[in-house]
PDB file of N, CA and C in Angstrom:
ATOM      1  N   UNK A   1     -16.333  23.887   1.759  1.00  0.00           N
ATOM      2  CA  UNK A   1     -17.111  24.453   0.680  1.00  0.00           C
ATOM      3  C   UNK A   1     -18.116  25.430   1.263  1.00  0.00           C
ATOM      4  N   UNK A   2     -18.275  26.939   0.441  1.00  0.00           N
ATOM      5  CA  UNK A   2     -19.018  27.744   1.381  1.00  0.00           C
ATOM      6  C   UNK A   2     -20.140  28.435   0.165  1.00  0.00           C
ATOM      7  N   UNK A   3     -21.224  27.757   0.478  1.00  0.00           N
ATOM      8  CA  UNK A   3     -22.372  28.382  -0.336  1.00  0.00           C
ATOM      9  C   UNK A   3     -22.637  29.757  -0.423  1.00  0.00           C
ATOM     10  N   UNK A   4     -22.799  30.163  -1.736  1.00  0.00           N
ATOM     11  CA  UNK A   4     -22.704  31.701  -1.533  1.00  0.00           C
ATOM     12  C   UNK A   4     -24.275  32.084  -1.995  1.00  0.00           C
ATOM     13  N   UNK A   5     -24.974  33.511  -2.367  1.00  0.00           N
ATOM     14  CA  UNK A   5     -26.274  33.405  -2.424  1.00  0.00           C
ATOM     15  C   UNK A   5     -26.623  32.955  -3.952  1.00  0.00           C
ATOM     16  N   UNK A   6     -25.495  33.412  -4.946  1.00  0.00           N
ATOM     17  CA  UNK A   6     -26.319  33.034  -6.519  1.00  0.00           C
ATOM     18  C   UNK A   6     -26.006  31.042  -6.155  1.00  0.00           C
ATOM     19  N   UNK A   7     -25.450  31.093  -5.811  1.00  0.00           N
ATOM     20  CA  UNK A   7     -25.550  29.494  -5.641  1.00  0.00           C
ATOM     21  C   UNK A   7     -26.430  28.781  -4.835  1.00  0.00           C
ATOM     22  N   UNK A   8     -27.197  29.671  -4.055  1.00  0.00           N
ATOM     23  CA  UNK A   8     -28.342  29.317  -3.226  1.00  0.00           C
ATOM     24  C   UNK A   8     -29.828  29.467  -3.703  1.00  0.00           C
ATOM     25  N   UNK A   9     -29.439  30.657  -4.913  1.00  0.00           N
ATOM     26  CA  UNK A   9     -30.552  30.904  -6.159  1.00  0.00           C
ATOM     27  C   UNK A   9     -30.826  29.897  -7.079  1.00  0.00           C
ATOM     28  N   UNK A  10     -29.551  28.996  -7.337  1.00  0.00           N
ATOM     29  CA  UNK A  10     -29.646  27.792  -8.698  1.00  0.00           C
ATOM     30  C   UNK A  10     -30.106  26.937  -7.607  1.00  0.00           C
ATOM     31  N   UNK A  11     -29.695  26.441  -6.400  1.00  0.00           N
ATOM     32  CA  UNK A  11     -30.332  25.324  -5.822  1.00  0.00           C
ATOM     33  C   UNK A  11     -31.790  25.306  -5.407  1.00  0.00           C
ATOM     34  N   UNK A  12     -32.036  26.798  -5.164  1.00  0.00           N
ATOM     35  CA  UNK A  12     -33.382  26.540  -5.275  1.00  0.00           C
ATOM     36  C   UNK A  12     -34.114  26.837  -6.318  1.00  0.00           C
ATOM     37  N   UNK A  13     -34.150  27.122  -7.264  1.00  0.00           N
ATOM     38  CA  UNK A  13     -34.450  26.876  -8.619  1.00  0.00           C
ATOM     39  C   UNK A  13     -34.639  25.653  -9.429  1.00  0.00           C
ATOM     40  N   UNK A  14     -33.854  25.073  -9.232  1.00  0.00           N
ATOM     41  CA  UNK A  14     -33.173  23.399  -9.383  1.00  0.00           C
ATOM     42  C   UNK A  14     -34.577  22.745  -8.719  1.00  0.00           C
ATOM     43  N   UNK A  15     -34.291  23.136  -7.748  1.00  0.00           N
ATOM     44  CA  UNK A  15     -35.584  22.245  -6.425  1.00  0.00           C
ATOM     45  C   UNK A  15     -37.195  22.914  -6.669  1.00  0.00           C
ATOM     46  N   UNK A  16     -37.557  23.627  -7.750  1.00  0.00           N
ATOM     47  CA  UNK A  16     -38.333  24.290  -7.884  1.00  0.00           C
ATOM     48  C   UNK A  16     -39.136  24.691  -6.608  1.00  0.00           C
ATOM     49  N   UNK A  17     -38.117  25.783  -6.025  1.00  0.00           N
ATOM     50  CA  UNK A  17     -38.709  26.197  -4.266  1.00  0.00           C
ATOM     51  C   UNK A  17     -38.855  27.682  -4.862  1.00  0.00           C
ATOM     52  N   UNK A  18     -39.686  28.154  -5.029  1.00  0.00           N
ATOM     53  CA  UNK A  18     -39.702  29.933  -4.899  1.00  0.00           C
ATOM     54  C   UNK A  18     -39.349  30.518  -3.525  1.00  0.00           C
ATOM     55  N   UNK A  19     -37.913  31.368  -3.858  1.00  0.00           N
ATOM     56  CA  UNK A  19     -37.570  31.599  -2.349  1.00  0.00           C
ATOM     57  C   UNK A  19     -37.418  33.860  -2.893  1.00  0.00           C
ATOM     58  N   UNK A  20     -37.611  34.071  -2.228  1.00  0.00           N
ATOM     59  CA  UNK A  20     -37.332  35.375  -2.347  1.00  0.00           C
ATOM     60  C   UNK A  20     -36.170  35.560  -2.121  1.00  0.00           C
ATOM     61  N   UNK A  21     -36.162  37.025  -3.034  1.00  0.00           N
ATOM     62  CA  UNK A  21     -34.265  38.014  -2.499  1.00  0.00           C
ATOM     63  C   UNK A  21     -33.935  37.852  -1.392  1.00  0.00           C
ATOM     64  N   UNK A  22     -34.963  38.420  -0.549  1.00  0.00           N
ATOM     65  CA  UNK A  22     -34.709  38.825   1.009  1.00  0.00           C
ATOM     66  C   UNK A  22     -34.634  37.704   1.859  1.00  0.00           C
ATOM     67  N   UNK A  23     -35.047  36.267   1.126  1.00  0.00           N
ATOM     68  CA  UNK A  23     -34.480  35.597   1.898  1.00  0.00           C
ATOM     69  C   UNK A  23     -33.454  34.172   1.684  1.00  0.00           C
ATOM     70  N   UNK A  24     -32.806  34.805   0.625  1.00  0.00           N
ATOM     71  CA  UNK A  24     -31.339  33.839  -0.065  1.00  0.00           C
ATOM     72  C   UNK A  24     -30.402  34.089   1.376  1.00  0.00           C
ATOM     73  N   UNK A  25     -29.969  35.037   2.151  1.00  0.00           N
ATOM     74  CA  UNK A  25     -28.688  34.674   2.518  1.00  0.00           C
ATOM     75  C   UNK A  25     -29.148  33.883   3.576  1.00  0.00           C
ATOM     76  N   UNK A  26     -30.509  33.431   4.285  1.00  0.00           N
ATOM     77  CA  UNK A  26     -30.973  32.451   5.180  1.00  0.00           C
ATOM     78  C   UNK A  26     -30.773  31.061   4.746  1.00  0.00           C
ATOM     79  N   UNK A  27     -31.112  31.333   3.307  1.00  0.00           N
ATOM     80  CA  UNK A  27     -31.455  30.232   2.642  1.00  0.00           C
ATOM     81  C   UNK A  27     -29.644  29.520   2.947  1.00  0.00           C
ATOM     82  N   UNK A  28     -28.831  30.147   2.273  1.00  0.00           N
ATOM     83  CA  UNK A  28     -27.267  30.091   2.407  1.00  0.00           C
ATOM     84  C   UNK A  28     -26.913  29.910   3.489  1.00  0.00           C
ATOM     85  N   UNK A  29     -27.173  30.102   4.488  1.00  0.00           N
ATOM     86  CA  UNK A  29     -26.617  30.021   5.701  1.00  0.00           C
ATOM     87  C   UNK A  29     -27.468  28.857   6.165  1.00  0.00           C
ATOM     88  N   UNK A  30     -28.133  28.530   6.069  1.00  0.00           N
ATOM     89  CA  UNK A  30     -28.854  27.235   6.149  1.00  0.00           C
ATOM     90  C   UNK A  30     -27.893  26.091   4.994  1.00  0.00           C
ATOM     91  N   UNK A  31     -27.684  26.055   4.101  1.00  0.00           N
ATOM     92  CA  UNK A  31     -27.007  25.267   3.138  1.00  0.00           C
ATOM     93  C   UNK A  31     -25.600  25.054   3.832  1.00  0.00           C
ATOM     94  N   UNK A  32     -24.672  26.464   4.556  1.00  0.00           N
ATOM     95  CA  UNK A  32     -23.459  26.366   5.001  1.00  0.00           C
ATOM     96  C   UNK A  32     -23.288  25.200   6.355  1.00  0.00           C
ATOM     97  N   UNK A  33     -24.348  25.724   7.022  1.00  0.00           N
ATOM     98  CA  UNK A  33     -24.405  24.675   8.416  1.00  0.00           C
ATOM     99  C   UNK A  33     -24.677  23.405   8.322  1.00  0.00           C
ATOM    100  N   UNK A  34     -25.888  23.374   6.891  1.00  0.00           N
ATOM    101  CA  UNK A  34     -25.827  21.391   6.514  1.00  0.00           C
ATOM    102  C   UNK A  34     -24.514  20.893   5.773  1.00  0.00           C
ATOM    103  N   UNK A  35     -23.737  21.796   5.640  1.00  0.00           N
ATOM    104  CA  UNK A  35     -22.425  21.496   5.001  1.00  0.00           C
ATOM    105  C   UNK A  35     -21.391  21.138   5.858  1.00  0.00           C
ATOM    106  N   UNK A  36     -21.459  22.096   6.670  1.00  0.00           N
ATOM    107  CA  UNK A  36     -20.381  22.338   7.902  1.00  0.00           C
ATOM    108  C   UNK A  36     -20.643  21.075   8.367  1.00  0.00           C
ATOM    109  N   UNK A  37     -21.695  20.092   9.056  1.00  0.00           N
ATOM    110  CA  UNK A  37     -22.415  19.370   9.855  1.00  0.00           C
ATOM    111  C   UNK A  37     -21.608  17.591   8.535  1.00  0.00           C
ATOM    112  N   UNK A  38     -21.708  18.136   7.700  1.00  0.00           N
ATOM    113  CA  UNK A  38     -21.487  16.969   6.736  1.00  0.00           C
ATOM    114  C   UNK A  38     -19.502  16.930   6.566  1.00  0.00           C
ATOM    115  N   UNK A  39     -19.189  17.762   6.802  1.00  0.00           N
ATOM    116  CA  UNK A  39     -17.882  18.166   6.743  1.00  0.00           C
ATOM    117  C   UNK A  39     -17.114  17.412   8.119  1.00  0.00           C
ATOM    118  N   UNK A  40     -18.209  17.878   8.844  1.00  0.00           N
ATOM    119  CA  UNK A  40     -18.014  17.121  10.422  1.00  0.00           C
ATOM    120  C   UNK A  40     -18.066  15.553  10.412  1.00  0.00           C
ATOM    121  N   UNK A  41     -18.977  15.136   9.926  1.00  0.00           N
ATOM    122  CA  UNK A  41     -19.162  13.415   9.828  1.00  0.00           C
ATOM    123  C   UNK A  41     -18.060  12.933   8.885  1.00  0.00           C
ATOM    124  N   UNK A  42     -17.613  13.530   8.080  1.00  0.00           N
ATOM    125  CA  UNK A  42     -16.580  12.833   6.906  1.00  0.00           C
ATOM    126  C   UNK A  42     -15.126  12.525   8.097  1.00  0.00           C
ATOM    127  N   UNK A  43     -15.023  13.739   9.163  1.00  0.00           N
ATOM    128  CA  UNK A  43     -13.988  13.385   9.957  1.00  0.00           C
ATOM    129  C   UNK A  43     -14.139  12.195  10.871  1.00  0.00           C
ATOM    130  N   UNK A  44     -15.480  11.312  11.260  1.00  0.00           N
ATOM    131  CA  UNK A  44     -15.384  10.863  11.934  1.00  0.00           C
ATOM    132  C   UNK A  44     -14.933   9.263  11.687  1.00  0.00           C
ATOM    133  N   UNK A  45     -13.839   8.195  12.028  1.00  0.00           N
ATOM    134  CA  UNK A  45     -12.892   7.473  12.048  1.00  0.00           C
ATOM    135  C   UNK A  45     -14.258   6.155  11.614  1.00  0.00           C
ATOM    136  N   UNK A  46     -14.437   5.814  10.523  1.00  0.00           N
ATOM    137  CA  UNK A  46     -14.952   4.858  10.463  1.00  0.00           C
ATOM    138  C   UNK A  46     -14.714   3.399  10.186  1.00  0.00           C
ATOM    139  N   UNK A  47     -13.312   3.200  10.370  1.00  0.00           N
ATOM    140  CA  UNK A  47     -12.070   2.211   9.926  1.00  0.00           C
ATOM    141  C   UNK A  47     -13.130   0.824  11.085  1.00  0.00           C
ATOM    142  N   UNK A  48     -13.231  -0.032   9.519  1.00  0.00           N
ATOM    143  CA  UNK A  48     -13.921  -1.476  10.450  1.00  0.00           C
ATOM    144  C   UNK A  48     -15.410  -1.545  10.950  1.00  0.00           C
ATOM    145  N   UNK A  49     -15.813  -0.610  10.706  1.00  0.00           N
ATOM    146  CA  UNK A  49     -17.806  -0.207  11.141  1.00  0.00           C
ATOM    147  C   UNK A  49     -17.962  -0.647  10.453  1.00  0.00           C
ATOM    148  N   UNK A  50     -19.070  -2.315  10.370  1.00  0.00           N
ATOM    149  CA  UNK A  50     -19.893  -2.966   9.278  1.00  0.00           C
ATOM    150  C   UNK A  50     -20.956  -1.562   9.262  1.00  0.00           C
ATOM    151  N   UNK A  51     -21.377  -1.366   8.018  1.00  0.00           N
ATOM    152  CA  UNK A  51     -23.025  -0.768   7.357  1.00  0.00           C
ATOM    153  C   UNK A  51     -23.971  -1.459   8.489  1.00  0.00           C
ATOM    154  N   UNK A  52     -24.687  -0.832   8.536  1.00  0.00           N
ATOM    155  CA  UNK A  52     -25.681  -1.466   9.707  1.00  0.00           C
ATOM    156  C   UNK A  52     -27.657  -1.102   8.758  1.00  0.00           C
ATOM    157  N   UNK A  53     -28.386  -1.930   9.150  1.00  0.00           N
ATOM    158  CA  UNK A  53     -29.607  -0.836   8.757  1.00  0.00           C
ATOM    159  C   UNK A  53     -30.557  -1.078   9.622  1.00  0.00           C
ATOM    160  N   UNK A  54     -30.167  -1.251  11.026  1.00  0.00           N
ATOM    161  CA  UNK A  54     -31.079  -1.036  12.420  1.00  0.00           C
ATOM    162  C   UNK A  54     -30.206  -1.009  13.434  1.00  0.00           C
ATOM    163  N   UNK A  55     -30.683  -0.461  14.424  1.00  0.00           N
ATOM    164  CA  UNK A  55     -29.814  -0.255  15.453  1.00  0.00           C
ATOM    165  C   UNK A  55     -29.376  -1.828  16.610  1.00  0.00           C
ATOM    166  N   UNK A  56     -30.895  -2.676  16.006  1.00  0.00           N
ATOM    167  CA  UNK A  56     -30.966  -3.920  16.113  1.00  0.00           C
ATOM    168  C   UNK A  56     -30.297  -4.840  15.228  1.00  0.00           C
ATOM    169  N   UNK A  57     -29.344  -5.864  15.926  1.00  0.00           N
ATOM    170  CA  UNK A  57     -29.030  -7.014  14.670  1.00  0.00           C
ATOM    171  C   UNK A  57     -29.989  -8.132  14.810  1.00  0.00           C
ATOM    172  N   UNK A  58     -30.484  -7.707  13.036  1.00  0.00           N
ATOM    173  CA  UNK A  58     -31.753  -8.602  12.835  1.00  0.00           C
ATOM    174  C   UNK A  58     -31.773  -9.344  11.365  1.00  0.00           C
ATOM    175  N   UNK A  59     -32.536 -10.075  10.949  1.00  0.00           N
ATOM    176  CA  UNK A  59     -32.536 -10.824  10.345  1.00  0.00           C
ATOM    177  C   UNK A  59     -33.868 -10.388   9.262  1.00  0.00           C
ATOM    178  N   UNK A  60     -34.237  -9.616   8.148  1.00  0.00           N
ATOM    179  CA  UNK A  60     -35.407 -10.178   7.202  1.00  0.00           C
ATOM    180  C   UNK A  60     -36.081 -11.053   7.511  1.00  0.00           C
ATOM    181  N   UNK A  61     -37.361 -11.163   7.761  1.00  0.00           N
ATOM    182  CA  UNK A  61     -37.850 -12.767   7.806  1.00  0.00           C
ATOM    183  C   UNK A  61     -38.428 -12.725   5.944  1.00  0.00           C
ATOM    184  N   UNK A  62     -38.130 -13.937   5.575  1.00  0.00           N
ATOM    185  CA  UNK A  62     -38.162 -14.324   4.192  1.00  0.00           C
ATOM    186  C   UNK A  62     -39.433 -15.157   4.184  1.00  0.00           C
ATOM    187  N   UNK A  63     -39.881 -15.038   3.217  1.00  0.00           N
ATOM    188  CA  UNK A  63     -40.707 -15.898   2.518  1.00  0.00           C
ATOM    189  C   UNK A  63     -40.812 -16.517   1.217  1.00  0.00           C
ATOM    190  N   UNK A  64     -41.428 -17.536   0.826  1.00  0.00           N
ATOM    191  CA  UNK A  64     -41.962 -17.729  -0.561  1.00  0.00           C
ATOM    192  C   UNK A  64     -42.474 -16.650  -1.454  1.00  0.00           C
ATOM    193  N   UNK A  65     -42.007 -16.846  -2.229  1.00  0.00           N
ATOM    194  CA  UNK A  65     -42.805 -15.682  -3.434  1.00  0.00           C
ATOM    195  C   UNK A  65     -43.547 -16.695  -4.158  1.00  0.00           C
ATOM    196  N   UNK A  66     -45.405 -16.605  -3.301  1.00  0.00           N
ATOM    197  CA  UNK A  66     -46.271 -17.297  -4.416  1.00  0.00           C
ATOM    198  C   UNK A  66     -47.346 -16.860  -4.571  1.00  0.00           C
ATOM    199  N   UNK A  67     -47.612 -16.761  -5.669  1.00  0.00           N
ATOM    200  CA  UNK A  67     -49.396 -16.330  -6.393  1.00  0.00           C
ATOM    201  C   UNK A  67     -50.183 -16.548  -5.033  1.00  0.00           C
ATOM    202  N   UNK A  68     -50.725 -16.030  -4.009  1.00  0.00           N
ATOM    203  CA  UNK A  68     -51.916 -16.188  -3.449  1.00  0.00           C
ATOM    204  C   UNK A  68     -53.692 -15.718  -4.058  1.00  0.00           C
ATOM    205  N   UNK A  69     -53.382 -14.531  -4.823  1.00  0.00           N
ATOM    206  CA  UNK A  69     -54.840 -14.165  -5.067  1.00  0.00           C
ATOM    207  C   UNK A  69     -54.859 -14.111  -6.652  1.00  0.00           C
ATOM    208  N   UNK A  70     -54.378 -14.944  -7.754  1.00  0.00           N
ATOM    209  CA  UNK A  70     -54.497 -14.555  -8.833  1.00  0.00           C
ATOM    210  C   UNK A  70     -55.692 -15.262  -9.797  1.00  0.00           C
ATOM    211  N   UNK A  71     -55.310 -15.020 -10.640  1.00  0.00           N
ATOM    212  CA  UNK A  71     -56.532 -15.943 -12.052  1.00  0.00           C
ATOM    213  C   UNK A  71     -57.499 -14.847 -11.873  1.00  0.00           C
ATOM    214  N   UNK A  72     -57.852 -13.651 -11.901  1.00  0.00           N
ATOM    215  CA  UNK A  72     -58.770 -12.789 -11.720  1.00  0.00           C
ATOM    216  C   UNK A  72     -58.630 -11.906 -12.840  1.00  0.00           C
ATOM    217  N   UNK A  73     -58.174 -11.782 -13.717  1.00  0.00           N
ATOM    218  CA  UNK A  73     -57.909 -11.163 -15.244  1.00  0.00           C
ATOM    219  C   UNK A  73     -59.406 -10.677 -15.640  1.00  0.00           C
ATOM    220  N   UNK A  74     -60.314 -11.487 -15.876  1.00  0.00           N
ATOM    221  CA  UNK A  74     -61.913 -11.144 -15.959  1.00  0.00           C
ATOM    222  C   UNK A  74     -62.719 -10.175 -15.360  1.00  0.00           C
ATOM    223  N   UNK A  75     -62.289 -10.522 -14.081  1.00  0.00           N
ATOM    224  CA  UNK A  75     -63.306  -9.369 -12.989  1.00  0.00           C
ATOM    225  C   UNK A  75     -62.545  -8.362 -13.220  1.00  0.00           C
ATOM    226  N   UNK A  76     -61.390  -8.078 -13.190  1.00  0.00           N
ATOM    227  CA  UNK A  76     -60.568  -6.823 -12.889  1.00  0.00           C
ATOM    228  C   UNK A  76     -61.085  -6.549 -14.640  1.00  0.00           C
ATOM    229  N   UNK A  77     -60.529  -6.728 -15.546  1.00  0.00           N
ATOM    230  CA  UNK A  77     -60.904  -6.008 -17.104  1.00  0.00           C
ATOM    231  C   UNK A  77     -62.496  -5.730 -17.129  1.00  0.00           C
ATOM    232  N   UNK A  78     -63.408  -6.351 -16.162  1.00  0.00           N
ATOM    233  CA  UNK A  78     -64.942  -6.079 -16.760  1.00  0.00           C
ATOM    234  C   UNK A  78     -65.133  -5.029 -16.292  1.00  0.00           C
ATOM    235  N   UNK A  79     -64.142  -4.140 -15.097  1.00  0.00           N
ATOM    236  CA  UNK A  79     -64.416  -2.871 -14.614  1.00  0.00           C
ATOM    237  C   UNK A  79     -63.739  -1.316 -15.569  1.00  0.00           C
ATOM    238  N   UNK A  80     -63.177  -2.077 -16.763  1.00  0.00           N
ATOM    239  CA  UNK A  80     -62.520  -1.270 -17.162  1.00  0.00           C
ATOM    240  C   UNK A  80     -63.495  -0.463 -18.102  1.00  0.00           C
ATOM    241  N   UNK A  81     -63.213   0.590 -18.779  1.00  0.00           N
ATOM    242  CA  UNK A  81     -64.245   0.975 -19.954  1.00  0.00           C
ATOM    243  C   UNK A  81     -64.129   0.468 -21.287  1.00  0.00           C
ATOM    244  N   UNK A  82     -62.363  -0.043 -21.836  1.00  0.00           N
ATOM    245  CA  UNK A  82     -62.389  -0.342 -22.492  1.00  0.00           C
ATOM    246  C   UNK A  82     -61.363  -1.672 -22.660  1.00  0.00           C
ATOM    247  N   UNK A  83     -61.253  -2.823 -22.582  1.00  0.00           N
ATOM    248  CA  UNK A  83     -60.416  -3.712 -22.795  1.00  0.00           C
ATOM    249  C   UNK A  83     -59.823  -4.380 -23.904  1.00  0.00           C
ATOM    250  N   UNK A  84     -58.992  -4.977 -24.248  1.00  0.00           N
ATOM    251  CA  UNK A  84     -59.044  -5.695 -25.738  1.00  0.00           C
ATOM    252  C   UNK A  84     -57.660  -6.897 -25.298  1.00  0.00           C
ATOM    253  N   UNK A  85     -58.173  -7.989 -25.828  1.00  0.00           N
ATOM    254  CA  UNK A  85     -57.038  -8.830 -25.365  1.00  0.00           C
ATOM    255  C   UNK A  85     -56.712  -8.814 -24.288  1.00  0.00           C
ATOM    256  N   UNK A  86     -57.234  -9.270 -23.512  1.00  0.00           N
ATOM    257  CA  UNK A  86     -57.031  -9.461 -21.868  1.00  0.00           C
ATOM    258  C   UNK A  86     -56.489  -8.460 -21.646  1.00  0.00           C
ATOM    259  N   UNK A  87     -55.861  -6.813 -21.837  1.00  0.00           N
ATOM    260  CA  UNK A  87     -55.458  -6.009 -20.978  1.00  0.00           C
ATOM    261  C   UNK A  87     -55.983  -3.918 -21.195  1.00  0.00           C
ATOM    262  N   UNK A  88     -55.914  -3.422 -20.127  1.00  0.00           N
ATOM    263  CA  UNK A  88     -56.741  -2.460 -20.097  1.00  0.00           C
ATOM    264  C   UNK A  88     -56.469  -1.813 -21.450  1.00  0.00           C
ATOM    265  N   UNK A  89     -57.075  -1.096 -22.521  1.00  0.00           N
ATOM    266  CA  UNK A  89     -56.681  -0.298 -23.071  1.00  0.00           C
ATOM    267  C   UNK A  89     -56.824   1.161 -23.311  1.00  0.00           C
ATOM    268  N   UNK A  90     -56.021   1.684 -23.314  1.00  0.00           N
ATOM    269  CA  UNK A  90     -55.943   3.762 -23.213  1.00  0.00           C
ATOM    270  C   UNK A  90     -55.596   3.992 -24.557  1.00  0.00           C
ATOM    271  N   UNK A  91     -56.154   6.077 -24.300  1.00  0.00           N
ATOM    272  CA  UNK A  91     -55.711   6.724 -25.291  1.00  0.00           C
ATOM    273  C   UNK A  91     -54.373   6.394 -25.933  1.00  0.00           C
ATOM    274  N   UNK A  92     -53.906   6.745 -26.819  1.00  0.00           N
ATOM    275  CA  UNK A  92     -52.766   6.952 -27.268  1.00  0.00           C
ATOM    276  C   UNK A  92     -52.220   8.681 -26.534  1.00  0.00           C
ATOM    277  N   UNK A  93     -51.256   8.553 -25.941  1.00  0.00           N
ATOM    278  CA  UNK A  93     -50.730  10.058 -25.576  1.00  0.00           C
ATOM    279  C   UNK A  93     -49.588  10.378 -26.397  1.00  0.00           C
ATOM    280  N   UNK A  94     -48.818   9.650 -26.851  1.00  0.00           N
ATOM    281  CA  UNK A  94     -47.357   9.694 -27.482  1.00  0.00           C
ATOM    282  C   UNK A  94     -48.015  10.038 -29.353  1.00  0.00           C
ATOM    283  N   UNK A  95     -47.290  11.061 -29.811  1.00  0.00           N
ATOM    284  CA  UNK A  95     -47.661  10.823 -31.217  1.00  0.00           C
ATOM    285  C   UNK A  95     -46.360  10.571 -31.911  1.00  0.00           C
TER     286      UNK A  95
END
């Protein structure tokens, strides 16, 4: 697949990047080589490679999931400006 420059104009548009005229076919030729480079890895034989997500085989250390600092509903709402029913309350933004 070979990026051309109006297609290097929508991607950066898309990405809201202001790129100038003079410098789309960089921009493109930059897009071709991360392509080329990705084109390259699809060839490489990955038949039987577990997913890995460290270069280390390691283990999560797990824990309990428990309330350590809670019941504080009071202090935290008395800093608010306006509360009602135990929780903060705001403008309305949505009409």
């Amino acid at each position: 697949m070979s990026i051309d420059i109006v297609t290097a104009a929508h991607v950066a548009k898309l990405a809201r990047i202001r790129v100038e005229k003079d410098d789309l076919p960089a921009l493109a030729g930059e897009f071709n080589t991360i392509l080329g480079f990705i084109e390259q890895l699809q060839e490489v034989d990955v038949e039987g490679v577990e997913p890995m997500t460290s270069v280390t085989p390691q283990r999560l250390k797990r824990r309990e999931d428990v309330v350590t600092d809670g019941g504080q509903q009071d202090k935290i709402l008395s800093n608010a400006p306006d509360a009602r029913e135990g929780f903060f309350a705001v403008p309305k933004v949505v009409e």
